[in-house]
N, C-alpha and C. Protein backbone atom coordinates (compact mmCIF):
# COMPACT_ATOMS: atom_id res chain seq x y z
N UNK A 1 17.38 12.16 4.82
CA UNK A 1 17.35 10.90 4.08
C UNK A 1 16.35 10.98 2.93
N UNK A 2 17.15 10.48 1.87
CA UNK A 2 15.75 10.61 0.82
C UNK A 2 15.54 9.22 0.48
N UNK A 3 14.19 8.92 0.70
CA UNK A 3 13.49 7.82 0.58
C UNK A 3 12.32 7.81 -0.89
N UNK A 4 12.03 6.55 -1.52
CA UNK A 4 10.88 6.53 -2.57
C UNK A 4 9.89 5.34 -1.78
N UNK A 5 8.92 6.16 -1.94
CA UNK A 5 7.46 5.50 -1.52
C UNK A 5 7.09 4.83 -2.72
N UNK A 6 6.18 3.65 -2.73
CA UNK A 6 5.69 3.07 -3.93
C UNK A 6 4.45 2.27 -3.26
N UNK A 7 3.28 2.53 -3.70
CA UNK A 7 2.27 1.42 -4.10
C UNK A 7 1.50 1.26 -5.31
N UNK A 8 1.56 -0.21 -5.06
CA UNK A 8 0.64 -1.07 -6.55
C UNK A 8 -0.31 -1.53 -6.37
N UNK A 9 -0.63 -1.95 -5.29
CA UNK A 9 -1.37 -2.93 -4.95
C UNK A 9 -2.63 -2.60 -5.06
N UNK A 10 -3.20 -1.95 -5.32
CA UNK A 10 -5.14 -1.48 -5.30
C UNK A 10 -4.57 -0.84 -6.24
N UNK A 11 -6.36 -0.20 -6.84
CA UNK A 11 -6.41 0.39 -8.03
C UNK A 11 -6.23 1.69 -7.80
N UNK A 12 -5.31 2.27 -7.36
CA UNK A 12 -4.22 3.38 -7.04
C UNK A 12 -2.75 3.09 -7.12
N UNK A 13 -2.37 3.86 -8.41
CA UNK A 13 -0.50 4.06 -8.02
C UNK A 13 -0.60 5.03 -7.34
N UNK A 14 0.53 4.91 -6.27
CA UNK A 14 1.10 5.84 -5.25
C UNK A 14 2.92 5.91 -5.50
N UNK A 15 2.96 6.85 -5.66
CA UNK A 15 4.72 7.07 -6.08
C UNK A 15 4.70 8.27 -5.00
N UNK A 16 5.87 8.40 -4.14
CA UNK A 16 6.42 9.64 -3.86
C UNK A 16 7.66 9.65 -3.13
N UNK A 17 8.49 11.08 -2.65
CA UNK A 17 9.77 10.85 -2.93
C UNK A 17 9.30 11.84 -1.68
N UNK A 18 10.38 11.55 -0.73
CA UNK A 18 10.10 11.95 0.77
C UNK A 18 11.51 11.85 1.42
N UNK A 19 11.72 13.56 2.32
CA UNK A 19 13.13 14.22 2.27
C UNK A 19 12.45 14.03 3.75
N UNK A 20 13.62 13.80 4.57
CA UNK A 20 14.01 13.95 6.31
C UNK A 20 12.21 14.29 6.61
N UNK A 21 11.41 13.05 6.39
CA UNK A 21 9.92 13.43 7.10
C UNK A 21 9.04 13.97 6.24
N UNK A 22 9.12 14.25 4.75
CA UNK A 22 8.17 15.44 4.14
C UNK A 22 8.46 14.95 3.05
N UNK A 23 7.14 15.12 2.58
CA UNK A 23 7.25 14.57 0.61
C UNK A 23 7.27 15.78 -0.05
N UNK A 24 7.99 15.48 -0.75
CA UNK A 24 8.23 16.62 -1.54
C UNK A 24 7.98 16.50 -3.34
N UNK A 25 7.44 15.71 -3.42
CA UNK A 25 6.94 15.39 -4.48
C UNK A 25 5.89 13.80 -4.42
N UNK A 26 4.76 14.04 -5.33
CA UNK A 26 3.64 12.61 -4.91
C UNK A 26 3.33 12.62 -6.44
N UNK A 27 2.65 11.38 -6.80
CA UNK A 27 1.80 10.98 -7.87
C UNK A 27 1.06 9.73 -7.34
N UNK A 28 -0.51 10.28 -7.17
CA UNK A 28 -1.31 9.38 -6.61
C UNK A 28 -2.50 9.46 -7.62
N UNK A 29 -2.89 8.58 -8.52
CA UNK A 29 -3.34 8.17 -9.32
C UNK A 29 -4.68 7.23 -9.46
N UNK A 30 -5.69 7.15 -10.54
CA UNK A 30 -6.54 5.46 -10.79
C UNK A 30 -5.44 4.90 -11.56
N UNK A 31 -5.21 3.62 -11.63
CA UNK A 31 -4.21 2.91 -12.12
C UNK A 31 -4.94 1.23 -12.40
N UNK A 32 -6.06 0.95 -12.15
CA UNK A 32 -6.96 0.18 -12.52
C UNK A 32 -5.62 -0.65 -13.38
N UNK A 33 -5.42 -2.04 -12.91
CA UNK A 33 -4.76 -3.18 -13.85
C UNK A 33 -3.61 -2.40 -15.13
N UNK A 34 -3.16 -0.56 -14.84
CA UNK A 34 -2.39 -0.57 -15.27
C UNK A 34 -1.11 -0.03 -14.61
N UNK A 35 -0.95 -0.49 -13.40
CA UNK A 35 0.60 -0.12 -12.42
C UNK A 35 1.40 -0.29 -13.56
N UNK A 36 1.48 -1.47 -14.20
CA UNK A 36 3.07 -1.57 -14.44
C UNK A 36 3.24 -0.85 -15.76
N UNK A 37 2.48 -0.31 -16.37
CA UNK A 37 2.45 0.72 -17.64
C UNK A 37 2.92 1.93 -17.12
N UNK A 38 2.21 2.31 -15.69
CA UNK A 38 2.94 3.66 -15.28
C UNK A 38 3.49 4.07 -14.30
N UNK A 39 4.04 2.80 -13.30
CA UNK A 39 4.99 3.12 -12.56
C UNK A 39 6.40 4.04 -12.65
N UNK A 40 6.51 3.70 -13.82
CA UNK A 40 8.06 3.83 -13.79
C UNK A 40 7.69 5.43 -14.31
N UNK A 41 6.83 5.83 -15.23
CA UNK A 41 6.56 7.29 -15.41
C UNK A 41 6.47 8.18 -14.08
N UNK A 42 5.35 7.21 -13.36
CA UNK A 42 5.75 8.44 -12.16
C UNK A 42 6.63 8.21 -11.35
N UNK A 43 7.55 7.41 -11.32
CA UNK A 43 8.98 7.65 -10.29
C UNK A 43 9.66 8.87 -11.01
N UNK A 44 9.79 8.39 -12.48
CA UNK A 44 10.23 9.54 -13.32
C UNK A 44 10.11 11.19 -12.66
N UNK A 45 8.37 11.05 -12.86
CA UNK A 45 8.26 12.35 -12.72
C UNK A 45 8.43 12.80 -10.96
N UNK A 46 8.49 11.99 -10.46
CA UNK A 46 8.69 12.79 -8.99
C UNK A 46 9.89 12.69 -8.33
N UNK A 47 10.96 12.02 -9.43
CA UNK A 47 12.15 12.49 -8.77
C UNK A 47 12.52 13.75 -9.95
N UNK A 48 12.09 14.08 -11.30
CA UNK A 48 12.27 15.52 -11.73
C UNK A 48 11.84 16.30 -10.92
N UNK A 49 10.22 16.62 -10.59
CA UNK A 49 10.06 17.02 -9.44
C UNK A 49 10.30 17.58 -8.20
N UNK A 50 11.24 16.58 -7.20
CA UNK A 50 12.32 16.94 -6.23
C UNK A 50 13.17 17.38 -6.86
N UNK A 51 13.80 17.13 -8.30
CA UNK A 51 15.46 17.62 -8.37
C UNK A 51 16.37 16.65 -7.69
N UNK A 52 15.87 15.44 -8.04
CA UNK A 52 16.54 14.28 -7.25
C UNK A 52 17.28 13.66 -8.73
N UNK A 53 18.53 12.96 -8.38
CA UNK A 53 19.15 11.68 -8.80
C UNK A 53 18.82 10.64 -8.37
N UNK A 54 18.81 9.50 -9.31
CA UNK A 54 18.73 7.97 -8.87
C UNK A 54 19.86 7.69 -7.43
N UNK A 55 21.04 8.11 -8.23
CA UNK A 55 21.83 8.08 -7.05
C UNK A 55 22.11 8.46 -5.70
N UNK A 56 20.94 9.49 -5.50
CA UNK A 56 20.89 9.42 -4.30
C UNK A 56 19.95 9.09 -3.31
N UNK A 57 18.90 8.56 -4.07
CA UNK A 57 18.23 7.58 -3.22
C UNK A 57 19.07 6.60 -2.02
N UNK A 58 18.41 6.35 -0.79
CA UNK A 58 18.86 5.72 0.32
C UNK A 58 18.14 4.56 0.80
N UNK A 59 16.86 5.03 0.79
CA UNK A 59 15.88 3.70 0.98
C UNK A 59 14.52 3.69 0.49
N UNK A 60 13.88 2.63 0.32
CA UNK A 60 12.58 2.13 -0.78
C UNK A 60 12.07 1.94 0.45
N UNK A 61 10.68 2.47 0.23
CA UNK A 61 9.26 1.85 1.33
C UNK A 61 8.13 1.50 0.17
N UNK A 62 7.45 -0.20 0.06
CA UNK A 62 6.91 -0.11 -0.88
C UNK A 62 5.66 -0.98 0.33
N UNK A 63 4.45 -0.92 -0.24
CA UNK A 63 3.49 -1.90 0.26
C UNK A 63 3.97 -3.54 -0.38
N UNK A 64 3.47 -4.10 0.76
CA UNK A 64 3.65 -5.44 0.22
C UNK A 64 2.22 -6.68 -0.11
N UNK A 65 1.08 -5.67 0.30
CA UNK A 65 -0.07 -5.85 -0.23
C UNK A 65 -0.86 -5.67 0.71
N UNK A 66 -2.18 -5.98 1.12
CA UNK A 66 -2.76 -7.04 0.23
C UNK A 66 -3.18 -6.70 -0.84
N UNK A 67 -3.33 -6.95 -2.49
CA UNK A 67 -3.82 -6.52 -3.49
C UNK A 67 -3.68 -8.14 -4.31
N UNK A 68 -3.98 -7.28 -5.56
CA UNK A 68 -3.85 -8.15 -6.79
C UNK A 68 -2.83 -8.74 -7.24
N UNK A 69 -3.18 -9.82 -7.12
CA UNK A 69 -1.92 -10.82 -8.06
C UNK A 69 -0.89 -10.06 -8.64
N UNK A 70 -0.91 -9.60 -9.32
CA UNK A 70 -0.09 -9.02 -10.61
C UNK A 70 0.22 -7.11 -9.76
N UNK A 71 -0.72 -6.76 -9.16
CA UNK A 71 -0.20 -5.35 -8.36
C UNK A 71 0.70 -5.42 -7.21
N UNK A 72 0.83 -6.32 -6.22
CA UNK A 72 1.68 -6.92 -5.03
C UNK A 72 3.17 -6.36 -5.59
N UNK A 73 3.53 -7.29 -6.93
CA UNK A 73 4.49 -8.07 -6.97
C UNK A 73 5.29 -6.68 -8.20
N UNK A 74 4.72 -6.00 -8.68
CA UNK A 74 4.99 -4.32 -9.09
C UNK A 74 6.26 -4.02 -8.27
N UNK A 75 5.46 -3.41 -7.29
CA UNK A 75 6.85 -2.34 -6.28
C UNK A 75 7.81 -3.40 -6.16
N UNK A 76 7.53 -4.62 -5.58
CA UNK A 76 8.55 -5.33 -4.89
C UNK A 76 9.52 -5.48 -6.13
N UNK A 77 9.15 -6.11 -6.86
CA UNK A 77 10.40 -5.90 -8.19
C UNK A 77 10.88 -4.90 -8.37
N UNK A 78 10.41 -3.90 -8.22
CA UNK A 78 11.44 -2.44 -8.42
C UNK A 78 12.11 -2.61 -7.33
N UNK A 79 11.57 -2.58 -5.86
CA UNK A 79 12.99 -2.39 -4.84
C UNK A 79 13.69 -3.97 -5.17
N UNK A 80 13.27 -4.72 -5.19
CA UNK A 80 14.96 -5.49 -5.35
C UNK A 80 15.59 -5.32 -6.27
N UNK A 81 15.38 -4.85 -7.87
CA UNK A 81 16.36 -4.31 -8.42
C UNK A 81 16.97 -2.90 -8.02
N UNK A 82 16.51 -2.03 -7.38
CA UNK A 82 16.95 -1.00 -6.73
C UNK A 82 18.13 -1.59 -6.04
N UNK A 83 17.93 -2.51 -5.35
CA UNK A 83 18.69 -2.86 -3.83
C UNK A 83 19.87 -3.68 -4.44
N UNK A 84 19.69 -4.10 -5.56
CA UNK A 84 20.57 -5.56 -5.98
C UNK A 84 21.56 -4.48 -7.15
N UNK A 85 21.29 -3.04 -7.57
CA UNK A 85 22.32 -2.51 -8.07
C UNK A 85 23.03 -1.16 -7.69
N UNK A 86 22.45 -1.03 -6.47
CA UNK A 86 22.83 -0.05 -5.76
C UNK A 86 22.43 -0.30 -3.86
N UNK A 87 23.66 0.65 -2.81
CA UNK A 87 23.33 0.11 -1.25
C UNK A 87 22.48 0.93 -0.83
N UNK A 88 21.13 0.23 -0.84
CA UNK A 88 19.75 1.09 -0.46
C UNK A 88 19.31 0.47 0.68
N UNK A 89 18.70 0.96 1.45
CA UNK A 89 17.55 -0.16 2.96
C UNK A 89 15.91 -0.70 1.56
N UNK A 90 15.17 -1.15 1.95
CA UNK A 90 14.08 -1.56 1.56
C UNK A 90 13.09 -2.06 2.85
N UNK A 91 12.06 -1.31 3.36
CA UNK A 91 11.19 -1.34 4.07
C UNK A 91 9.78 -1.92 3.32
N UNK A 92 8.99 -2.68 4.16
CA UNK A 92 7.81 -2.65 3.48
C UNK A 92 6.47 -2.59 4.67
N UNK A 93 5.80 -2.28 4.10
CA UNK A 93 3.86 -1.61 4.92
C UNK A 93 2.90 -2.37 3.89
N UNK A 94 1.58 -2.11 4.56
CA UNK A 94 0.53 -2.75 3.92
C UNK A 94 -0.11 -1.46 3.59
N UNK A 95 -1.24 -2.06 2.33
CA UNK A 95 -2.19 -1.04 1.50
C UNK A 95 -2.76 -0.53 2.98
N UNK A 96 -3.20 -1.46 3.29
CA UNK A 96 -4.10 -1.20 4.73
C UNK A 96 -4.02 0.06 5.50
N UNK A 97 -2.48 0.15 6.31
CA UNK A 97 -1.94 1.19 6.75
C UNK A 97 -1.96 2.52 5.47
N UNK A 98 -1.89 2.89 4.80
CA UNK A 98 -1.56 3.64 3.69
C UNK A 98 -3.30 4.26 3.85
N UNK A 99 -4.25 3.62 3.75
CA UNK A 99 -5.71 3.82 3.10
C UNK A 99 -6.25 4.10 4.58
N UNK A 100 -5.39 3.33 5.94
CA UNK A 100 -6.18 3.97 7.26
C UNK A 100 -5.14 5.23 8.00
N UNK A 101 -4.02 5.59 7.45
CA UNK A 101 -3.16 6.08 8.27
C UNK A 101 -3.33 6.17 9.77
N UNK A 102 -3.30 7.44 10.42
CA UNK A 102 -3.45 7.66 11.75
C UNK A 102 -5.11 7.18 12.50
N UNK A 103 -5.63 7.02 11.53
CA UNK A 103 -7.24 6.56 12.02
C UNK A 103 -7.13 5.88 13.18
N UNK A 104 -8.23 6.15 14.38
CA UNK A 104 -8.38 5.09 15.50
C UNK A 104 -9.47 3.97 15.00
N UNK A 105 -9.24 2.70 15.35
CA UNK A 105 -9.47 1.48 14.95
C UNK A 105 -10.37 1.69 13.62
N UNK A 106 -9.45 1.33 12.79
CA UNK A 106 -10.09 1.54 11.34
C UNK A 106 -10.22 0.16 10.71
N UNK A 107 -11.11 0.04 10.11
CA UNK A 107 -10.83 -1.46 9.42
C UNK A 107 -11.27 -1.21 7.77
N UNK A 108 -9.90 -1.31 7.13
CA UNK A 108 -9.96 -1.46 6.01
C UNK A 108 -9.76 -2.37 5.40
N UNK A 109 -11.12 -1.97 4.33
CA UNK A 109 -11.45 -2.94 3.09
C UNK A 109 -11.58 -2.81 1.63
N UNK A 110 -10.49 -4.40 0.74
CA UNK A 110 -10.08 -3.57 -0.46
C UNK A 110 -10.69 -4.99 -1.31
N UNK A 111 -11.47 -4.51 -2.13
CA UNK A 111 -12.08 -5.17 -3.02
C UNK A 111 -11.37 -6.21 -3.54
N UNK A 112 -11.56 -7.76 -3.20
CA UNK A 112 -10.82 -9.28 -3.26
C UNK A 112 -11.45 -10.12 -5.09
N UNK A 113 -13.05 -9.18 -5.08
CA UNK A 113 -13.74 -9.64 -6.18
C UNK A 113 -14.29 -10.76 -5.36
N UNK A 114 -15.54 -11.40 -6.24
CA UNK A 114 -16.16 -12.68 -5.66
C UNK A 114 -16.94 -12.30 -4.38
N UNK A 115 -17.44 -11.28 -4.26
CA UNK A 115 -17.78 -10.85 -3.16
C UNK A 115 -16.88 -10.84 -1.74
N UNK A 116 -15.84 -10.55 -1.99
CA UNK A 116 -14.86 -10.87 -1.06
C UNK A 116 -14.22 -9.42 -0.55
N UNK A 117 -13.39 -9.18 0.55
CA UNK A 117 -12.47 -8.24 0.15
C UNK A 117 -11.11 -8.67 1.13
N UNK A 118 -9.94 -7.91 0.91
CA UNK A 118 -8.92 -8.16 1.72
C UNK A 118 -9.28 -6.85 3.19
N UNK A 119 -9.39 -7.45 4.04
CA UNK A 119 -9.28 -6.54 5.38
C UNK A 119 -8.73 -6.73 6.47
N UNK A 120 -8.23 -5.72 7.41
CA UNK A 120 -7.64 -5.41 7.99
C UNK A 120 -7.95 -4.34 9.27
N UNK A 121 -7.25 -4.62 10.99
CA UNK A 121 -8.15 -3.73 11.42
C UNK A 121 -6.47 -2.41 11.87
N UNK A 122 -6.64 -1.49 11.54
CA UNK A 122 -5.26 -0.48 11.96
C UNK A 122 -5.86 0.03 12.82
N UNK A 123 -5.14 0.67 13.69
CA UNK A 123 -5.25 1.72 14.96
C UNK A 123 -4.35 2.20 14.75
N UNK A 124 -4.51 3.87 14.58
CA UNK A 124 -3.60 4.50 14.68
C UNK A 124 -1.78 4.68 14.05
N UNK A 125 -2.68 3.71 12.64
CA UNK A 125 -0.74 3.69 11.96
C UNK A 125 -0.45 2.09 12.17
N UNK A 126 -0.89 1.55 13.15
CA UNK A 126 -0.30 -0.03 13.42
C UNK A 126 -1.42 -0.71 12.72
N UNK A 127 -0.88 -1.98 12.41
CA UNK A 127 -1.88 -2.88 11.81
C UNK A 127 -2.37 -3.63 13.60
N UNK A 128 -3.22 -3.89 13.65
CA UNK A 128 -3.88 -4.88 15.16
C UNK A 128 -4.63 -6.19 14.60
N UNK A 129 -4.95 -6.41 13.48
CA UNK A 129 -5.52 -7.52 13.08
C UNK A 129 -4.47 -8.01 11.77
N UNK A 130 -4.15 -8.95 11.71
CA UNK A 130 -3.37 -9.22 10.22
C UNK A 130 -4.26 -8.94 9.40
N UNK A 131 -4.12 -8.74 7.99
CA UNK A 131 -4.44 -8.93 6.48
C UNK A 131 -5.52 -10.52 6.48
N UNK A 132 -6.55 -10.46 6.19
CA UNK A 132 -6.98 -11.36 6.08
C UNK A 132 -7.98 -10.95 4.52
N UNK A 133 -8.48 -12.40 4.18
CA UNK A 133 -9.94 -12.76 3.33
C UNK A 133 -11.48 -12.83 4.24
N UNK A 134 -12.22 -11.54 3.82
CA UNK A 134 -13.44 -11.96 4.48
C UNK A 134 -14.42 -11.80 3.08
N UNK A 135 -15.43 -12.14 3.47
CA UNK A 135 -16.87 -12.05 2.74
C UNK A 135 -17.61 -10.81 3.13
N UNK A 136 -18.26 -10.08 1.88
CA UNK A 136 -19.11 -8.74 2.30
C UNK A 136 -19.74 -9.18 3.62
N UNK A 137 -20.32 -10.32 4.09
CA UNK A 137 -21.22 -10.48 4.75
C UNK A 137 -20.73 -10.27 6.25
N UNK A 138 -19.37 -10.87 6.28
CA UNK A 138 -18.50 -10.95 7.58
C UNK A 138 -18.34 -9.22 7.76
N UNK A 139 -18.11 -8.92 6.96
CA UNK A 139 -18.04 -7.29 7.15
C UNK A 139 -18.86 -6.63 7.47
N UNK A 140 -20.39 -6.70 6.81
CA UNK A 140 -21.23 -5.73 7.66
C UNK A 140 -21.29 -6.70 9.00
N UNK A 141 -21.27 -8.04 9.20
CA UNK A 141 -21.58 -8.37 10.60
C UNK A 141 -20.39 -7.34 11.43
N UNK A 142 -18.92 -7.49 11.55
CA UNK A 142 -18.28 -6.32 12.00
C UNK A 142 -18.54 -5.09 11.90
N UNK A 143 -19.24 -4.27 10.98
CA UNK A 143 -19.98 -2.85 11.03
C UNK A 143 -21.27 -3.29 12.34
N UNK A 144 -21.56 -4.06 12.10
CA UNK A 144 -23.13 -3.95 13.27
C UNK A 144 -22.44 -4.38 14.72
N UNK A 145 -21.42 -5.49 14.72
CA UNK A 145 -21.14 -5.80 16.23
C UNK A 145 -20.09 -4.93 16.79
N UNK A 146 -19.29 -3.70 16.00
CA UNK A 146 -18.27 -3.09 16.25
C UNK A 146 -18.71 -1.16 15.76
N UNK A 147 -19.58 -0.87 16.80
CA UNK A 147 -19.88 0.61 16.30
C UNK A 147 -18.59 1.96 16.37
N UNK A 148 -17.87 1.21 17.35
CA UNK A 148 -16.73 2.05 17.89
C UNK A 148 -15.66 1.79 16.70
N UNK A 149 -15.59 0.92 15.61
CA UNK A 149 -14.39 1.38 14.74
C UNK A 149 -15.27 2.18 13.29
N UNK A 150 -14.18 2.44 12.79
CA UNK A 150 -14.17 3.15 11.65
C UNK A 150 -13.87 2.46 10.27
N UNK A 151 -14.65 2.33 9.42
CA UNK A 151 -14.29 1.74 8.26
C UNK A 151 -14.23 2.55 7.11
N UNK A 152 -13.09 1.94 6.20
CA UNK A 152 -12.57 2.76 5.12
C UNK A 152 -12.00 1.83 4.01
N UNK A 153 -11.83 2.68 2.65
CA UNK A 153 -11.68 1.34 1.61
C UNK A 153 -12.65 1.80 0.75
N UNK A 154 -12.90 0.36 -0.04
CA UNK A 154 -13.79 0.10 -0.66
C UNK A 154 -15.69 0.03 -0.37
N UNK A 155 -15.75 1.14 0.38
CA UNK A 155 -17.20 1.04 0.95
C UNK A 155 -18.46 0.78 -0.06
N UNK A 156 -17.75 1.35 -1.36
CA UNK A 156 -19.07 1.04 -2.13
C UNK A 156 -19.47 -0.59 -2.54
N UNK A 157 -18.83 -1.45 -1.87
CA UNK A 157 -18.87 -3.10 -1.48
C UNK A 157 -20.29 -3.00 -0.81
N UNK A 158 -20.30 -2.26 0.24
CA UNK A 158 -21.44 -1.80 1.52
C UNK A 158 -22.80 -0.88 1.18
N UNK A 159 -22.33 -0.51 -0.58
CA UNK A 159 -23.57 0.24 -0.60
C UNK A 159 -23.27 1.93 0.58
N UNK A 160 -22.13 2.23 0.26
CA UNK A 160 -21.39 3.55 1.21
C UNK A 160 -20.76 4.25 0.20
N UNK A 161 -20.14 5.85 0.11
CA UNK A 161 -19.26 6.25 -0.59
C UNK A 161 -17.74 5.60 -0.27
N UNK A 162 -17.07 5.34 -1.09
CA UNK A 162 -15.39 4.94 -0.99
C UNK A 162 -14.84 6.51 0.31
N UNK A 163 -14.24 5.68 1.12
CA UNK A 163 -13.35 6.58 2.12
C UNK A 163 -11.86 6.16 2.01
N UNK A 164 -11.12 7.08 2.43
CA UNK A 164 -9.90 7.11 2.61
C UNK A 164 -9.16 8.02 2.87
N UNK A 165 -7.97 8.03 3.99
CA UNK A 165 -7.19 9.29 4.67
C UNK A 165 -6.58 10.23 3.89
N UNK A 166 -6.57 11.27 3.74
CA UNK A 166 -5.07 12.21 3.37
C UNK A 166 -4.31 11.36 2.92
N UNK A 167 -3.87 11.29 1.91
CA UNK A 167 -3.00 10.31 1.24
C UNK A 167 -1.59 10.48 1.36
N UNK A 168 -1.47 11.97 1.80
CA UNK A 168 -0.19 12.18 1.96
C UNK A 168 0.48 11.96 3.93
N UNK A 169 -0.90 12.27 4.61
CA UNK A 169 -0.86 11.34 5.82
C UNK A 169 -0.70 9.63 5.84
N UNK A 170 -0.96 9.55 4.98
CA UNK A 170 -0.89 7.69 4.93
C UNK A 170 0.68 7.63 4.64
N UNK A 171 1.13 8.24 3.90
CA UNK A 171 2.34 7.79 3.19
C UNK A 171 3.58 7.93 4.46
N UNK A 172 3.07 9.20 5.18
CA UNK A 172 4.37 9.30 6.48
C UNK A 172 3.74 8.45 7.63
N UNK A 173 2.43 7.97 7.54
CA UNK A 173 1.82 6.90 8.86
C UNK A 173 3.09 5.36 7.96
N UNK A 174 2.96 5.37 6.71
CA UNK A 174 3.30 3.57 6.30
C UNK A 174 5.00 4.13 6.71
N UNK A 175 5.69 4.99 6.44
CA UNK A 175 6.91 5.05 6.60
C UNK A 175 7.54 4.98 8.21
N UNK A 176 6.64 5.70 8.99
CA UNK A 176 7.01 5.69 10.06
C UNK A 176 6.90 4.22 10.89
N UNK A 177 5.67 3.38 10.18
CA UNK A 177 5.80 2.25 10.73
C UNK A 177 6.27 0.79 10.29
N UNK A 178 6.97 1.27 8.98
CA UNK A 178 7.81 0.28 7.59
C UNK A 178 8.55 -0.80 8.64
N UNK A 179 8.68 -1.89 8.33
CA UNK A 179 9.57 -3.12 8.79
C UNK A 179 10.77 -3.36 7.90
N UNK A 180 11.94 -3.05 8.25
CA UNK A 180 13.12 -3.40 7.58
C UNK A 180 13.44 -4.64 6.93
N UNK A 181 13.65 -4.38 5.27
CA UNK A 181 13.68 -5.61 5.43
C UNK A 181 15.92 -6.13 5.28
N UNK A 182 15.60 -7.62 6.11
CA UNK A 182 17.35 -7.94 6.48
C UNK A 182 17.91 -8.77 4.86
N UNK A 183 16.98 -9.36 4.73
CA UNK A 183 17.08 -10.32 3.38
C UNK A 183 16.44 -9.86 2.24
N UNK A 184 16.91 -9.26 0.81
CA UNK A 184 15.82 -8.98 0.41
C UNK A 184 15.20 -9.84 -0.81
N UNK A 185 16.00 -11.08 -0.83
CA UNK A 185 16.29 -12.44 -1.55
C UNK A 185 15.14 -12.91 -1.02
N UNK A 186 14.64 -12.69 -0.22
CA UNK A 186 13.71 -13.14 0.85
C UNK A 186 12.49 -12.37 1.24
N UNK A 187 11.91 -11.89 0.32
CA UNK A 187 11.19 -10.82 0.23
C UNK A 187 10.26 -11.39 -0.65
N UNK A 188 8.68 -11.44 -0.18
CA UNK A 188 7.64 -12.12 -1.16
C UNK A 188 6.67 -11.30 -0.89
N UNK A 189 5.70 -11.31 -1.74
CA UNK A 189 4.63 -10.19 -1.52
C UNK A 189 3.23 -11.22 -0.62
N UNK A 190 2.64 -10.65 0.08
CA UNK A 190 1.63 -10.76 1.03
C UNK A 190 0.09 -10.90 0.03
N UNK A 191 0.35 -12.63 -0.28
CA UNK A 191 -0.45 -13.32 -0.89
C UNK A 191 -1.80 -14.07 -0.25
N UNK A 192 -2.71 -13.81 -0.05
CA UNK A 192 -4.07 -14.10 0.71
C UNK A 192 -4.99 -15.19 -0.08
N UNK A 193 -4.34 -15.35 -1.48
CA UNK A 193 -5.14 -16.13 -1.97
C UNK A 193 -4.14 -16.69 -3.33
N UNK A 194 -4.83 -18.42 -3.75
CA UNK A 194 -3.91 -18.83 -4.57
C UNK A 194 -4.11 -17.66 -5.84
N UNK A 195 -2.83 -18.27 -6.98
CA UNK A 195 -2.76 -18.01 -8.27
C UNK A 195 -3.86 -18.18 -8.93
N UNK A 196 -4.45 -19.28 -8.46
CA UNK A 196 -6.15 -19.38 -9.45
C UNK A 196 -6.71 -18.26 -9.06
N UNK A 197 -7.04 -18.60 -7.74
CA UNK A 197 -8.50 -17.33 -7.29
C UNK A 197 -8.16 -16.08 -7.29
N UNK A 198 -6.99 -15.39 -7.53
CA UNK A 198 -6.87 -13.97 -7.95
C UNK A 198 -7.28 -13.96 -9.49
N UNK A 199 -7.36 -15.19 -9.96
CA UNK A 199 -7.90 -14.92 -11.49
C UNK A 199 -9.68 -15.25 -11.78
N UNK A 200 -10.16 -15.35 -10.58
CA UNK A 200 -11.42 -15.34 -10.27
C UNK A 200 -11.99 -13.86 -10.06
């Protein structure tokens, strides 16, 4: 099956194009507030890459956030026009999973601004805590009352170096654990905060 990976959502594009289990082509990038300038370049280049056609794409796995206003809502517009002009599946995963892949209890955290960040706790590929809004502060209190997980993300929030998995492990952890989607009319990106305060 050939599948296209996509994330927007943090200040990383992630594009890659992934045959029966194995990528066979990636573009993982800084993309800082410019996804939608170069998305479409690197789908470009990583289905030249594989030696792939549009047409034979089968199914889209894109994150559905948590991120930025304007990064969320990137991929998801590409797979529904994917899906709405050609018969594709469309799966979607969180940044979360992607940035903790296989990690045991990881809790990742992605810079919200305002002293904030979006986090999340994964084990092992699964999300175990939803996507939420916390405050730096709520976070180191979870670093001090929780020695047994692992945190990853945006550490330099914490005064830490930035961590994050094998990127190309993340990408077969979000696929393997993608949620189908049945409707894709019905498909909204994983919004944590209004339209104002992402412009905060």
């Amino acid at each position: 099956m050939k599948q296209l990976f996509i994330d927007t959502a943090h200040r990383h594009l992630t594009v890659a194009c992934v045959e029966n289990g194995l990528i066979v082509s990636m573009v993982h990038q800084e993309a800082f507030k410019s996804q939608s300038e170069k998305v479409m370049d690197a789908i470009h280049q990583c289905f030249t890459s594989a030696d792939w056609q549009p047409r034979q794409l089968q199914s889209v796995i894109l994150t559905e956030g948590p991120g930025s206003y304007t990064g969320v809502r990137i991929a998801m517009t590409i797979a529904k026009v994917l899906a709405s002009v050609a018969s594709i599946q469309v799966f979607t995963t969180t940044t979360l999973q992607l940035i903790a892949a296989t990690g045991k209890n990881t809790f990742v955290m992605l810079d919200a601004r305002s002293s904030r960040v979006y986090g999340g706790l994964v084990d092992e590929g699964q999300l175990v805590q939803s996507p939420a809004i916390y405050t730096i502060e709520q976070v180191k209190q979870f670093k001090e009352a929780n020695s047994h997980w692992q945190f990853a993300g945006d550490l330099h929030l914490l005064n830490e170096a930035d961590s994050q998995s094998d990127i190309r492990e993340g990408i077969l952890t979000c696929i393997r654990y993608a949620r189908l989607i049945e409707d894709i009319d019905a498909l909204t990106p994983m919004y944590l905060k209004s339209g104002e305060e992402y412009k905060s």
